[in-house]
C-alpha atoms as a PDB file:
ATOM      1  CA  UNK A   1       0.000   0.000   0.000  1.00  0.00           C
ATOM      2  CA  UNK A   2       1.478   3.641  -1.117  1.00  0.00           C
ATOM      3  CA  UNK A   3       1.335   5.256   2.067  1.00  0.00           C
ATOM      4  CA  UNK A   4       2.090   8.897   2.929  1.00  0.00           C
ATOM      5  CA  UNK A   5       4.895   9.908   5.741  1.00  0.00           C
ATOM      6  CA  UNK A   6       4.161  12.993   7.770  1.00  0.00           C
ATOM      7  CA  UNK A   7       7.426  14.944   9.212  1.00  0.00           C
ATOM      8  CA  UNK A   8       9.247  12.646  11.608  1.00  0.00           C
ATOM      9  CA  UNK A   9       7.698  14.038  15.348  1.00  0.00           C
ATOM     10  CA  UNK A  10      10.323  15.150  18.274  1.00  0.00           C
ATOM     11  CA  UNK A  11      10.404  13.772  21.196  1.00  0.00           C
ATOM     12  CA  UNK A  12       6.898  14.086  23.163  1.00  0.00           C
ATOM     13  CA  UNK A  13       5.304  15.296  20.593  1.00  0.00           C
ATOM     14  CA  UNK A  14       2.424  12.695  19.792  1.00  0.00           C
ATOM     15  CA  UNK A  15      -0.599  12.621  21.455  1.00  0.00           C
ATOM     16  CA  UNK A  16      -4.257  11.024  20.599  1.00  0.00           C
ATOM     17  CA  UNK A  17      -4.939  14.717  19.106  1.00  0.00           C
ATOM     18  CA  UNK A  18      -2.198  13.880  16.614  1.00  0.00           C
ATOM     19  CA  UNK A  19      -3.032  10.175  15.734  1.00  0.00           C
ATOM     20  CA  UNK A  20      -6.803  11.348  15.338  1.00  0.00           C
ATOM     21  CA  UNK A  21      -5.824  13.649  12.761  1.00  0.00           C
ATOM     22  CA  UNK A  22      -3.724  11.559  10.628  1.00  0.00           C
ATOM     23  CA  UNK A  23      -5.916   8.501  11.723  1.00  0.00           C
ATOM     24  CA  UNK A  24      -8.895  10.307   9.600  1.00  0.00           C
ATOM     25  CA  UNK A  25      -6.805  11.360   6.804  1.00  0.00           C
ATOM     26  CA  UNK A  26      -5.728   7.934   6.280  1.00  0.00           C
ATOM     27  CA  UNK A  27      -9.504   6.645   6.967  1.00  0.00           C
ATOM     28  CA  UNK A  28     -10.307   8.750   4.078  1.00  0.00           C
ATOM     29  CA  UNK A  29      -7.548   8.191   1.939  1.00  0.00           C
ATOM     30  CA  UNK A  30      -7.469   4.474   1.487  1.00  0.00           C
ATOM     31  CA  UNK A  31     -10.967   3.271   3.611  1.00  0.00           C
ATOM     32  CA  UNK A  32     -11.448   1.694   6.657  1.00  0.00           C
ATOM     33  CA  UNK A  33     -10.561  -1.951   5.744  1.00  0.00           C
ATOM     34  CA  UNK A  34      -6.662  -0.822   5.324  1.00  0.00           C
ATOM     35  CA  UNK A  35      -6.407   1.224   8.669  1.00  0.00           C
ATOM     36  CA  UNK A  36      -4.009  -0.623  10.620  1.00  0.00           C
ATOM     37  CA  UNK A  37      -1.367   0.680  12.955  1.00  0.00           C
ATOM     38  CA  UNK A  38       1.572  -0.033  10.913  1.00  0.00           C
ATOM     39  CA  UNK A  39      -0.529   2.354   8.270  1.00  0.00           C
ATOM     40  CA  UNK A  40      -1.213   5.010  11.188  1.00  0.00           C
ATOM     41  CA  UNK A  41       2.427   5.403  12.244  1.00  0.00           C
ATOM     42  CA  UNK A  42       3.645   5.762   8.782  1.00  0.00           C
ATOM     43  CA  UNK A  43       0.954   8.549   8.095  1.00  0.00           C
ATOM     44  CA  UNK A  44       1.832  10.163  11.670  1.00  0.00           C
ATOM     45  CA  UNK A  45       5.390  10.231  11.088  1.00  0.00           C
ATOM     46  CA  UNK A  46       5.802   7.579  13.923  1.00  0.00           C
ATOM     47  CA  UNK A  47       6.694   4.293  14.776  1.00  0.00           C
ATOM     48  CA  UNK A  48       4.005   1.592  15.611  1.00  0.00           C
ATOM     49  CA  UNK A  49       5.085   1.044  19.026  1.00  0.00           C
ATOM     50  CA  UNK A  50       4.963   4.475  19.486  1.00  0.00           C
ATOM     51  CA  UNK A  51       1.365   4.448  18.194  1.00  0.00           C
ATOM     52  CA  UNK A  52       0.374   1.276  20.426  1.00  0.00           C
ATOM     53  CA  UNK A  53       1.766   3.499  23.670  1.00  0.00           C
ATOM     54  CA  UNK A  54      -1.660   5.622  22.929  1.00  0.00           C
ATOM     55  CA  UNK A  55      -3.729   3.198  21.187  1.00  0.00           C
ATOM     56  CA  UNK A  56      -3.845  -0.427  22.695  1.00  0.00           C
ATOM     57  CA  UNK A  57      -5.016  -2.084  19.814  1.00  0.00           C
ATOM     58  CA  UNK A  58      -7.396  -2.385  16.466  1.00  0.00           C
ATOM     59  CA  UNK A  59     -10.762  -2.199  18.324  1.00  0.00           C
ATOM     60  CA  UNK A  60      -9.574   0.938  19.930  1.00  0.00           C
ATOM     61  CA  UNK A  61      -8.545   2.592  16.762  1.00  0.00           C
ATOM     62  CA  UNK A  62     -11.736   1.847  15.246  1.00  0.00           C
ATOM     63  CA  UNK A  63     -13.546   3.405  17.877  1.00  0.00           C
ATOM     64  CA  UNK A  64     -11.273   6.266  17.414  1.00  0.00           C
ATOM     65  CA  UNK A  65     -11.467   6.733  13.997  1.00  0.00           C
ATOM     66  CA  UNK A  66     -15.828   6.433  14.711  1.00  0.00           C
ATOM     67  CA  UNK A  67     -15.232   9.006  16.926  1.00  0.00           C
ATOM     68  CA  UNK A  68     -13.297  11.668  14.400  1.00  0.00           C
ATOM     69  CA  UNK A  69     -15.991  10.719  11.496  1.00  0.00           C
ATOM     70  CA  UNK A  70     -18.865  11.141  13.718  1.00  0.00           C
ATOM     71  CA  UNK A  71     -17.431  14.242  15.631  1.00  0.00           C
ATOM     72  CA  UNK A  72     -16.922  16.147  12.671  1.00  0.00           C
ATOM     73  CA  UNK A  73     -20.884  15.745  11.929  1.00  0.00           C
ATOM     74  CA  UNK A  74     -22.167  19.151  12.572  1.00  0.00           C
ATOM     75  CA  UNK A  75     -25.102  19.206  14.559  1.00  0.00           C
ATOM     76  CA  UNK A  76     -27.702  22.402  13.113  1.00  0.00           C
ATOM     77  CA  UNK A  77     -29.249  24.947  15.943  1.00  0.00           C
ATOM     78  CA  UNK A  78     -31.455  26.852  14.007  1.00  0.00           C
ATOM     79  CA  UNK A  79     -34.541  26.203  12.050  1.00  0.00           C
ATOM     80  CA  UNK A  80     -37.641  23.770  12.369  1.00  0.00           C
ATOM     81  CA  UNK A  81     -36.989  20.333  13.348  1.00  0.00           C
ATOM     82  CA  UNK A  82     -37.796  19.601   9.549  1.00  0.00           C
ATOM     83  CA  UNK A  83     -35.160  21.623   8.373  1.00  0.00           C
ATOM     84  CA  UNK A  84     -32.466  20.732  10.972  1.00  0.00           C
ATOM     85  CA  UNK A  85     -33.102  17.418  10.594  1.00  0.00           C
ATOM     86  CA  UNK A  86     -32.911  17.273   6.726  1.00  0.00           C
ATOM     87  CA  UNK A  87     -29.217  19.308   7.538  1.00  0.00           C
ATOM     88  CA  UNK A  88     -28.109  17.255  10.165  1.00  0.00           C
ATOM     89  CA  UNK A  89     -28.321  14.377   7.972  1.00  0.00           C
ATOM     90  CA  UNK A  90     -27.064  15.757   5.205  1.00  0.00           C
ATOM     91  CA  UNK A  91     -23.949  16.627   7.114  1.00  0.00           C
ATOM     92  CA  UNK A  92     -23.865  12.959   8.545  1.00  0.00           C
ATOM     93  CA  UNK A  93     -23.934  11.529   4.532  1.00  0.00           C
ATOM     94  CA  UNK A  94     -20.993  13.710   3.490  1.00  0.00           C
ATOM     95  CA  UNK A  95     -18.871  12.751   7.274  1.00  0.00           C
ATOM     96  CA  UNK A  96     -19.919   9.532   6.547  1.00  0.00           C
ATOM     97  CA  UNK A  97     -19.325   9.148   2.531  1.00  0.00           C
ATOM     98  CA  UNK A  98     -15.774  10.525   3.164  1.00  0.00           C
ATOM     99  CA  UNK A  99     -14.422   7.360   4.636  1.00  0.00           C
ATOM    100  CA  UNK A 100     -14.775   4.454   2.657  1.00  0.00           C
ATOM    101  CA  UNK A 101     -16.078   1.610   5.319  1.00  0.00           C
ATOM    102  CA  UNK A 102     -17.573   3.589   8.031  1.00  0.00           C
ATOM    103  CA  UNK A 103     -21.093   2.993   7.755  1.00  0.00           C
ATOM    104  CA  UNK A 104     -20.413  -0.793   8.136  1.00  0.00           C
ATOM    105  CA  UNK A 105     -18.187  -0.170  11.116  1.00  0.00           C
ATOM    106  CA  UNK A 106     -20.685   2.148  12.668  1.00  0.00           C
ATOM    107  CA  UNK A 107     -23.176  -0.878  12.506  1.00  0.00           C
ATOM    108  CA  UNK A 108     -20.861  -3.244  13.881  1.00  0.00           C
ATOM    109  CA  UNK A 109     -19.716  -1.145  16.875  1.00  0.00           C
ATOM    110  CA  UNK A 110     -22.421   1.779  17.543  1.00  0.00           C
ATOM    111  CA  UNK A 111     -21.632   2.426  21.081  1.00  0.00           C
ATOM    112  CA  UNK A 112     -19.090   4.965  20.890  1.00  0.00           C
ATOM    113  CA  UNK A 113     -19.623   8.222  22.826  1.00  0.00           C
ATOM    114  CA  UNK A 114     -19.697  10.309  19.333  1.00  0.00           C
ATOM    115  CA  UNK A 115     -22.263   7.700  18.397  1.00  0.00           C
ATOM    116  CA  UNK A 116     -24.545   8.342  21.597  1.00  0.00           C
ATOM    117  CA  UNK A 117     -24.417  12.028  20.977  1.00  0.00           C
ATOM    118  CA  UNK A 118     -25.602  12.017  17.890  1.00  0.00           C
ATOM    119  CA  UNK A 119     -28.383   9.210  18.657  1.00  0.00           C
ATOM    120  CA  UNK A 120     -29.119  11.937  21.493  1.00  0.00           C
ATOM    121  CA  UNK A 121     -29.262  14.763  19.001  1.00  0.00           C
ATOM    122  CA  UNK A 122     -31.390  13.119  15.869  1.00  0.00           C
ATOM    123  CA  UNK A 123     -34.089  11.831  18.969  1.00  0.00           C
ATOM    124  CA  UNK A 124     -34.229  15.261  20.179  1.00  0.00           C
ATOM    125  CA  UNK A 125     -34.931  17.364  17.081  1.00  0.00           C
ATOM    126  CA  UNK A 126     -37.260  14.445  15.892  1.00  0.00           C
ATOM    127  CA  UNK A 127     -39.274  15.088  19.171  1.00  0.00           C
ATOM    128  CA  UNK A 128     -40.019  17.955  18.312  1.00  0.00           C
ATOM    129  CA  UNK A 129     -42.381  16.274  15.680  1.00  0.00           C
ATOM    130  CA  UNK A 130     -44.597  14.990  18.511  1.00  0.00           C
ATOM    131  CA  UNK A 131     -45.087  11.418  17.065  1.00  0.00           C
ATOM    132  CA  UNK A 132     -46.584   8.564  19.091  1.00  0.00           C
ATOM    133  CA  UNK A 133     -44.309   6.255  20.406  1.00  0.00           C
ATOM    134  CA  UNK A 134     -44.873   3.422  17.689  1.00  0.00           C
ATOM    135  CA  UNK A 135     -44.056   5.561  14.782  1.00  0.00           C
ATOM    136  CA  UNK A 136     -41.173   8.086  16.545  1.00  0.00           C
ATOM    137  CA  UNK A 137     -39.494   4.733  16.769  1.00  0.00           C
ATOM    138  CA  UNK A 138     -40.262   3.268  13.473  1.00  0.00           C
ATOM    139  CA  UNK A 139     -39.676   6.770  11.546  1.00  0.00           C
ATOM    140  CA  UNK A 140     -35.797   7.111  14.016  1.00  0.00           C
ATOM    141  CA  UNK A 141     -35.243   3.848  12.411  1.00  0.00           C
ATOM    142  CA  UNK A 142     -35.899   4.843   8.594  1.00  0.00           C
ATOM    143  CA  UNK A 143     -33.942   7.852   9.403  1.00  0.00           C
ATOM    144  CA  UNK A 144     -31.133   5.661  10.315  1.00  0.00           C
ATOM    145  CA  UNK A 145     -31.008   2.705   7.734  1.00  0.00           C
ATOM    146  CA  UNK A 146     -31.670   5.548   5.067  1.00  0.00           C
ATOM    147  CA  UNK A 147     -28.730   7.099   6.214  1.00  0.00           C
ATOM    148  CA  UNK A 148     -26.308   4.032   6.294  1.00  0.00           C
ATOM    149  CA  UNK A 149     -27.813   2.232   3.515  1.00  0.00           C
ATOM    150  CA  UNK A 150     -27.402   5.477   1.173  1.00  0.00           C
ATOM    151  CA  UNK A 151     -23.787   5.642   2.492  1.00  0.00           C
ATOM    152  CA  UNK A 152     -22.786   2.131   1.659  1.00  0.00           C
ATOM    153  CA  UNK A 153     -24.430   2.352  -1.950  1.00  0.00           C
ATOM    154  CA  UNK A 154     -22.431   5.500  -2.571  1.00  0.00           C
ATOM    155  CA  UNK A 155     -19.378   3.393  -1.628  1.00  0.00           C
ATOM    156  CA  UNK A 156     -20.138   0.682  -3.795  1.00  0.00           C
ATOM    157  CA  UNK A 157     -21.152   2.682  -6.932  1.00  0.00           C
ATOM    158  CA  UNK A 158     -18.595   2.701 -10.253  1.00  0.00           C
ATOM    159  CA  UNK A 159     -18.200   6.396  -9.711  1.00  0.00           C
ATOM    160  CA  UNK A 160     -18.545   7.478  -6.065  1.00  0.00           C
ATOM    161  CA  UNK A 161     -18.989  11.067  -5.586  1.00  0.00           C
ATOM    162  CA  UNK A 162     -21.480  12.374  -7.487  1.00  0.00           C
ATOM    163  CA  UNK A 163     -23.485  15.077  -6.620  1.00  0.00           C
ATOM    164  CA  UNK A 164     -26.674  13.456  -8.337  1.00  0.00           C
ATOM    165  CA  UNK A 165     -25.758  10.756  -4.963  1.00  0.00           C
ATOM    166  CA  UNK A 166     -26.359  13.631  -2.378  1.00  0.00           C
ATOM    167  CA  UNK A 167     -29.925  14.604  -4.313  1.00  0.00           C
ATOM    168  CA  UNK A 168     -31.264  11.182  -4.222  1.00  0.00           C
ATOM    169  CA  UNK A 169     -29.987  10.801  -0.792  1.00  0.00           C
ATOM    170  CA  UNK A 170     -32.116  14.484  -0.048  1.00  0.00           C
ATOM    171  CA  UNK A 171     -34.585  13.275  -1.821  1.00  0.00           C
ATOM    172  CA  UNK A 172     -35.262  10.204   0.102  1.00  0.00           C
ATOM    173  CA  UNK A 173     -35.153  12.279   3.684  1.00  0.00           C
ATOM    174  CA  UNK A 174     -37.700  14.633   2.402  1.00  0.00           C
ATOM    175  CA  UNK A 175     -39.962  11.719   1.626  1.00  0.00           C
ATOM    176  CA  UNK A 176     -39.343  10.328   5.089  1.00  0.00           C
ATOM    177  CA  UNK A 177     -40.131  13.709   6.307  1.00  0.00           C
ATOM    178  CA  UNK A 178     -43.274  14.059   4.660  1.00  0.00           C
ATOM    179  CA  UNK A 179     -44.433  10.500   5.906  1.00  0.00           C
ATOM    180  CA  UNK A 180     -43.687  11.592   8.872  1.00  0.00           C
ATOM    181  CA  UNK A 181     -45.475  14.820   9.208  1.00  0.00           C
ATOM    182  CA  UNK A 182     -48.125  13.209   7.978  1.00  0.00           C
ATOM    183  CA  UNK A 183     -48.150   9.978  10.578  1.00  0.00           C
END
C-alpha cells in the first residue's frame, strides 16, 4: 500500500490529538478496511510502538477513527426540526461518505460516545415532531437505515462522488419527512 509519511515528530510530541488527525486522513484516503497501525504510524510520522503506547489495539482505533468521522458531523441549531433534521443528515452523509467503510463499522460497533451524541441529538430534534411512540421509533429507524444504507451504496457505486448521490440521498429524507409529518 502507497502510504504517505508525515514529518518525523520530536520527542513528546504525539498525542491522541495527533493520531486522530492523521488517523482520519488515512480513513479517508485508502478506507477503513486498510487502517491498521503499521498504516497510522507511517501517516503520523511515527513508529508503531509508538502508536500502540496511545492506542492499545485495532478495536480501539476503530472506535477512534468512529469518533473523528462522527465528531466532525455538525449538529444544526437553528430552524424547524424539519429543516435541521434534513441538515443534520445531510452533514452525517458527506462525514460519513468521506471514509470508505464507516457505515459498516458504525453498525458493527455503535456504542461509541460520538455515536450516543448524535443518537441523542437526531431523537431530540425528531421530538419535536410529537409522534406517538410506535411511529417516533419506526420513523428514528428509517432515518437511520436511510442514512447508512445510502452511504454504503455511494461506496459501492462505479463512480462514487457524485453530486446526483447527495440529491437522491435528499430526496429520500424529504420523503421520510413528509411521511412523517403526515403519521
Amino acid at each position: 500500500m502507497a502510504g504517505r509519511s508525515a514529518r518525523a515528530l520530536g520527542y513528546g510530541m504525539l498525542d491522541r490529538d495527533h493520531l486522530t488527525k492523521h488517523l482520519l486522513q488515512l480513513a479517508q484516503r485508502v478506507g477503513v478496511e486498510k487502517v491498521t497501525m503499521r498504516a497510522l504510524a507511517l501517516e503520523a510520522g511515527t513508529s508503531a510502538s509508538s502508536v500502540y503506547y496511545h492506542v492499545a489495539g485495532k478495536d480501539e482505533l476503530l472506535d477512534l477513527l468512529i469518533e473523528a468521522v462522527v465528531n466532525s458531523i455538525e449538529v444544526p441549531t437553528r430552524g424547524d426540526w424539519e429543516a435541521r433534521l434534513v441538515t443534520l443528515y445531510l452533514n452525517a452523509w458527506r462525514a460519513l461518505v468521506s471514509v470508505r467503510g464507516v457505515a459498516a463499522l458504525l453498525q458493527q460497533r455503535p456504542h461509541t460516545a460520538a455515536a450516543a451524541n448524535m443518537d441523542r441529538s437526531t431523537r431530540s430534534i425528531l421530538s419535536e415532531a410529537a409522534l406517538p411512540k410506535r411511529e417516533f421509533a419506526a420513523a428514528y429507524a428509517l432515518l437511520y437505515v436511510h442514512l447508512l444504507g445510502s452511504v454504503e451504496l455511494e461506496h459501492h457505486r462505479a463512480e462514487p462522488g457524485t453530486r446526483r448521490a447527495e440529491t437522491v440521498f435528499r430526496d429520500g429524507l424529504r420523503i421520510i419527512l413528509n411521511g412523517v409529518r403526515h403519521a
